[in-house]
Protein backbone atom coordinates (compact mmCIF):
# COMPACT_ATOMS: atom_id res chain seq x y z
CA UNK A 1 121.95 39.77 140.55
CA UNK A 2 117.97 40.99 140.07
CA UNK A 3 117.47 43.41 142.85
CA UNK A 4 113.27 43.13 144.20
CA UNK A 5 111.39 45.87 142.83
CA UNK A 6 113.87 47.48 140.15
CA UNK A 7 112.36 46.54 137.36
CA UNK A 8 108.67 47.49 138.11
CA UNK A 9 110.48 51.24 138.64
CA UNK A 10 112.65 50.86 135.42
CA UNK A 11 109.20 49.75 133.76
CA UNK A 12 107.39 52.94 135.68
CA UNK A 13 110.41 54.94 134.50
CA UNK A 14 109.94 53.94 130.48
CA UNK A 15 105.99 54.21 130.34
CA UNK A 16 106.36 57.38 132.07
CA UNK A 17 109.17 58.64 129.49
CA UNK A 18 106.48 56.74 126.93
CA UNK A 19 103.44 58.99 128.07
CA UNK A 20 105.56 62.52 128.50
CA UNK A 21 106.89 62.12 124.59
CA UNK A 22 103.25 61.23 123.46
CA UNK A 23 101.86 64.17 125.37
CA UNK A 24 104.54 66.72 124.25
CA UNK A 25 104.24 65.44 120.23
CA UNK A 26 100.20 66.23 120.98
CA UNK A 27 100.96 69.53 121.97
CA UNK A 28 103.02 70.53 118.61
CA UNK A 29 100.43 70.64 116.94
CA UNK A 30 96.63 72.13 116.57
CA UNK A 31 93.95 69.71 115.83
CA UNK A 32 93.20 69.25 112.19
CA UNK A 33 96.73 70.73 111.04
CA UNK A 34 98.97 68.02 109.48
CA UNK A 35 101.79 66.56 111.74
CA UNK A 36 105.13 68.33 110.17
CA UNK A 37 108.84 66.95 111.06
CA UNK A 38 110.64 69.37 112.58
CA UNK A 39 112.87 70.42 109.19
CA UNK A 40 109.73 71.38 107.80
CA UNK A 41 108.24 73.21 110.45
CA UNK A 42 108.97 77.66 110.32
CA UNK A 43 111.70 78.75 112.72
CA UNK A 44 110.99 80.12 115.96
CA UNK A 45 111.92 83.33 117.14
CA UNK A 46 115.96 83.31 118.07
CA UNK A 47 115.30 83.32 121.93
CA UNK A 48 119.18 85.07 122.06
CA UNK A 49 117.81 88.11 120.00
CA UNK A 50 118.14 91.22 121.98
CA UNK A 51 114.61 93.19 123.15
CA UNK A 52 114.43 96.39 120.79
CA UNK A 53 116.06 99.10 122.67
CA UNK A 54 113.57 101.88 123.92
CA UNK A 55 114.84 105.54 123.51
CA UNK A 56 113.63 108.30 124.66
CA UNK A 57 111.44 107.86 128.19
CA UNK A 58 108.15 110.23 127.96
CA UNK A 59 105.09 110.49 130.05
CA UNK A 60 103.20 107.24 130.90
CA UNK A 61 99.34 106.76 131.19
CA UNK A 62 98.04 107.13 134.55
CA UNK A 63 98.06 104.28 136.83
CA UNK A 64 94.89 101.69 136.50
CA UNK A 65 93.13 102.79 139.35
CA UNK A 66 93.66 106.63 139.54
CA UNK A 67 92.42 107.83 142.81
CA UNK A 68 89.66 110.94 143.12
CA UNK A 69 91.47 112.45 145.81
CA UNK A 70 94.73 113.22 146.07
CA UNK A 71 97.13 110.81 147.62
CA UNK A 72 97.12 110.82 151.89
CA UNK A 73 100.07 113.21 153.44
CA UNK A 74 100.74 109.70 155.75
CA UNK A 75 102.25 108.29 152.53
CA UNK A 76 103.25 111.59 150.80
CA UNK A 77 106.08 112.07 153.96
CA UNK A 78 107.13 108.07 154.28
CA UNK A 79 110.74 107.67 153.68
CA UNK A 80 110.63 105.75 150.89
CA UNK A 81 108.66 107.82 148.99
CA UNK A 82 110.44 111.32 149.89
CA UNK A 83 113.67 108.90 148.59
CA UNK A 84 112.08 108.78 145.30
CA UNK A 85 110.38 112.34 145.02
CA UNK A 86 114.20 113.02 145.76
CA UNK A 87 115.51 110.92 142.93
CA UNK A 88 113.36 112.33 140.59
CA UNK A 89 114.13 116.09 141.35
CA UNK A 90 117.62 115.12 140.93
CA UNK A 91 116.72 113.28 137.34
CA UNK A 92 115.29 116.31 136.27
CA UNK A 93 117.09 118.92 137.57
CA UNK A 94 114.65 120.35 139.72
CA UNK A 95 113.80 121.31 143.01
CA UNK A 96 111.67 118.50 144.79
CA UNK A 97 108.91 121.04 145.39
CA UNK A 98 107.82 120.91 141.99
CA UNK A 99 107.64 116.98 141.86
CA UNK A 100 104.04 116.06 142.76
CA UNK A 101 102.94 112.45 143.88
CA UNK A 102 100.04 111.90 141.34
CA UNK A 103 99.36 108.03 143.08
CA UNK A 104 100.92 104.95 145.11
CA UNK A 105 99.41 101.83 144.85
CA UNK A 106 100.30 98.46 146.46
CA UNK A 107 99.87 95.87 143.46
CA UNK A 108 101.15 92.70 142.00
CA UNK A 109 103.90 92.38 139.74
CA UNK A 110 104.20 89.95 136.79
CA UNK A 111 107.94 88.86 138.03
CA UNK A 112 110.81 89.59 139.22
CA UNK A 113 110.88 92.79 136.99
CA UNK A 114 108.58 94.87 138.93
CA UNK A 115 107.34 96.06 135.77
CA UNK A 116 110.33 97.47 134.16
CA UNK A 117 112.35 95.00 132.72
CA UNK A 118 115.86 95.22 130.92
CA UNK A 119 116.87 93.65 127.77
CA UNK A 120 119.23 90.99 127.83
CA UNK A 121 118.18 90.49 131.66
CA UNK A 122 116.51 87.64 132.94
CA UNK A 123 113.97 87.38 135.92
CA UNK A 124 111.94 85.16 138.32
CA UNK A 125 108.87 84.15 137.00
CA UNK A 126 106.42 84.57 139.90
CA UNK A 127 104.17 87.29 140.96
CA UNK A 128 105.42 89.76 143.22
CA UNK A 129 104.46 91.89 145.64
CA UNK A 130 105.02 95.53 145.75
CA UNK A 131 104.49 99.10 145.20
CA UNK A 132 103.85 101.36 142.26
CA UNK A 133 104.50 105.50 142.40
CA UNK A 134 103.39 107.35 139.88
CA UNK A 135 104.76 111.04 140.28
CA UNK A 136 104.52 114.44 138.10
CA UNK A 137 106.30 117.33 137.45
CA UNK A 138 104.76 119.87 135.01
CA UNK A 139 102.34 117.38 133.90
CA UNK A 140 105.01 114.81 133.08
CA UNK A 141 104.26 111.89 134.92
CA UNK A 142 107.57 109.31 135.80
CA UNK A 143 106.65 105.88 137.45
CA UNK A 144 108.98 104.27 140.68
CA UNK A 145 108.47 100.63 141.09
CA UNK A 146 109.35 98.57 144.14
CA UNK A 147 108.61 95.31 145.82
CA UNK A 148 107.49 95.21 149.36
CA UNK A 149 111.09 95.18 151.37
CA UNK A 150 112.81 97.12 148.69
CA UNK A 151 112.97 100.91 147.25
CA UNK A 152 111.69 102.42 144.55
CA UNK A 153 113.44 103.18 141.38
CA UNK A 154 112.63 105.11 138.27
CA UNK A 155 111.18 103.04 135.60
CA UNK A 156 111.87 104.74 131.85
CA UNK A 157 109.58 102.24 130.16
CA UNK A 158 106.94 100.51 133.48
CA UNK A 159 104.97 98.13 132.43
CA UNK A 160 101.57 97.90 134.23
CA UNK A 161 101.49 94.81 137.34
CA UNK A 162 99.46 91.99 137.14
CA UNK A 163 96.81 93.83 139.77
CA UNK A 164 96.65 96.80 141.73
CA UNK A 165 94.43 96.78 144.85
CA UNK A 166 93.93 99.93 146.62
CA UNK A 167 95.43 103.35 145.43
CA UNK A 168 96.79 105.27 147.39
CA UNK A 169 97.28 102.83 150.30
């Protein structure tokens, strides 16, 4: 029994399998190198090896945009922010007077990361919106990384966001 219509889609199907194999065999290769069967081609990267392990967390550079003035008592005494001056006097071992926020940006992160990513862990690959707290205590500076809705947390090893708009906001 021929159904109307079925094989113009099975036809649309096969030059459309047709067109994606052409187009992904153009992309192996860079123009003028020689086309290479796959035996002969180098091996990629194992994508199951493990991310080298960082050890010990020091000071990280200053955020992109480092304010000129210091950052605004309005965001100095939000909740959020007193929760991670908090968390880092207790990292340290000191009292929270001594822990100084340096800056707080709103900015974009890469993924689902927020800039400090784990090995072994995987992540959503979109931007992100958030926050970024850089804070010091006798001139060691630790960075707190959030998204919008969430809470900060310390970050041994930040990496910097996509884009940072407005310190200090």
């Amino acid at each position: 029994m021929h159904r109307p219509g079925t094989s113009r889609s099975l036809s649309a199907a096969l030059a459309a399998g047709v067109l994606m194999g052409a187009l992904l065999t153009g992309c192996a290769t860079t123009p003028g190198e020689p086309v290479t069967s796959p035996s002969e081609r180098p091996p990629l990267a194992s994508p199951t090896k493990p991310l080298p392990e960082r050890t010990t967390p020091g000071p990280i550079s200053p955020p992109v945009s480092t304010p000129a003035t210091p950052v605004p008592e309005e965001i100095v005494t939000r909740p959020e922010v007193q929760a991670a001056v908090q968390a880092e006097a207790e990292r340290l071992g000191v009292d929270p007077v001594n822990v100084t926020v340096v800056a707080y940006e709103s900015v974009t992160w890469n993924d689902g990361s927020l800039g400090c990513p784990e090995p072994g862990k995987m992540y959503t690959q979109a931007l992100v919106p958030g926050h970024r707290l850089v804070l010091s205590v006798a001139g060691n500076q630790a960075s707190y990384h959030a998204g919008n809705a969430g809470t900060f947390s310390y970050c041994p090893n930040p990496i910097l966001p996509a884009s940072g708009s407005s310190p200090n906001a």
